[in-house]
Protein backbone atom coordinates (compact mmCIF):
# COMPACT_ATOMS: atom_id res chain seq x y z
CA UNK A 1 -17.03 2.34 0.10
CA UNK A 2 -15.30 2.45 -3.33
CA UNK A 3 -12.68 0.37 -4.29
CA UNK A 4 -10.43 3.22 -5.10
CA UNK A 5 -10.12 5.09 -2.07
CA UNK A 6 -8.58 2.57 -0.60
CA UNK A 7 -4.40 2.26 -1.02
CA UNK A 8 -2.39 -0.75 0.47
CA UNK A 9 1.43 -0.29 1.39
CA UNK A 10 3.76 -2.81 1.63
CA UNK A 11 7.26 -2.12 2.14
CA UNK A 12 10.46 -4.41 2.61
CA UNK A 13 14.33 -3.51 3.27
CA UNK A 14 16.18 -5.51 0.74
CA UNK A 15 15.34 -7.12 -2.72
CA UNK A 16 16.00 -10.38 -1.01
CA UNK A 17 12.36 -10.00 0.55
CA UNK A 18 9.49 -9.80 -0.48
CA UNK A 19 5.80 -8.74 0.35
CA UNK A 20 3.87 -11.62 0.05
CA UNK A 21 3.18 -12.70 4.01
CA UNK A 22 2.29 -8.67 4.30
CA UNK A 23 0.17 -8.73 1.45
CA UNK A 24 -2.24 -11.22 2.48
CA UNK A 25 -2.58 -9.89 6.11
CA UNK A 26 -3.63 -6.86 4.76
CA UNK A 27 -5.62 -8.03 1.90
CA UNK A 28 -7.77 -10.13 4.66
CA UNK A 29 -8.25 -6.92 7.10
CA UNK A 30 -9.27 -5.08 3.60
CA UNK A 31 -12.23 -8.08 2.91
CA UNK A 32 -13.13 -8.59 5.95
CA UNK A 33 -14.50 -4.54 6.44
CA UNK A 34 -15.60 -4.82 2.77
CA UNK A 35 -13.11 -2.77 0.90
CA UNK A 36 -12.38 -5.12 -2.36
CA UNK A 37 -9.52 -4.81 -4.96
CA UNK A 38 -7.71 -2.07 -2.90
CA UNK A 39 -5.00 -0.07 -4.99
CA UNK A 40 -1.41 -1.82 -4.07
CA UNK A 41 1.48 0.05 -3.80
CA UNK A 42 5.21 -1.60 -2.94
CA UNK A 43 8.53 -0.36 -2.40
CA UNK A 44 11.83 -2.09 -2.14
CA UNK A 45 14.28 0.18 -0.03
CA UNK A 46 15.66 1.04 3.27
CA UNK A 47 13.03 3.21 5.73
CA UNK A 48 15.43 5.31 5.75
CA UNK A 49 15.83 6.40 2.10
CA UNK A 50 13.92 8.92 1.01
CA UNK A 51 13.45 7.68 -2.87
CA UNK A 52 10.67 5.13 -2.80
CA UNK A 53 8.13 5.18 -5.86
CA UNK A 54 5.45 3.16 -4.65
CA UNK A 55 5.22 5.94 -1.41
CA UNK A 56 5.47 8.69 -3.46
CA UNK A 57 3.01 7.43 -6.26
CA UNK A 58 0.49 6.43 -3.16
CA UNK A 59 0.92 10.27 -1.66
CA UNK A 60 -0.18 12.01 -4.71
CA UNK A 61 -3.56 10.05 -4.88
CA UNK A 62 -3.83 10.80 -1.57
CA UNK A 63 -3.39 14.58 -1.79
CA UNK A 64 -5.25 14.97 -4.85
CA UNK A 65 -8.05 13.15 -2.80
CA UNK A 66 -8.15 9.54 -4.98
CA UNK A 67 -7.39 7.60 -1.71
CA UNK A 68 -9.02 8.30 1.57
CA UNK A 69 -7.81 5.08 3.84
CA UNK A 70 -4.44 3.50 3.52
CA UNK A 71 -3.85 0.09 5.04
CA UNK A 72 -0.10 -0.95 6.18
């Protein structure tokens, strides 16, 4: 599979956290079925706002058909 249809989310509430315990777990599940240097996307913000880059960046790869898997 190619590295670039593969898209990694990570997601935390406040700035006080950070992504780095979720970005290993995920890393891990993404080398252990193969899929190397997966593209990372992060976001800093509240599930329930509705402004978050890194999601919206991720989504347009995936519509235009860049990204086929995403990995939470």
């Amino acid at each position: 599979m190619s590295t670039n249809t593969v898209a990694v989310y990570l997601r935390v509430s406040t700035a006080e956290q950070n992504t780095e315990a979720q970005e290993q777990q995920v890393l891990d599940f993404c080398r252990k079925r193969g899929w190397r240097s997966p593209r990372i996307f992060r976001d800093s913000a509240s599930g329930a706002t509705s402004h978050r880059p890194g999601l919206d960046s991720m989504l347009a790869l995936i519509r235009s058909g860049a990204i086929r898997h995403v990995v939470t």
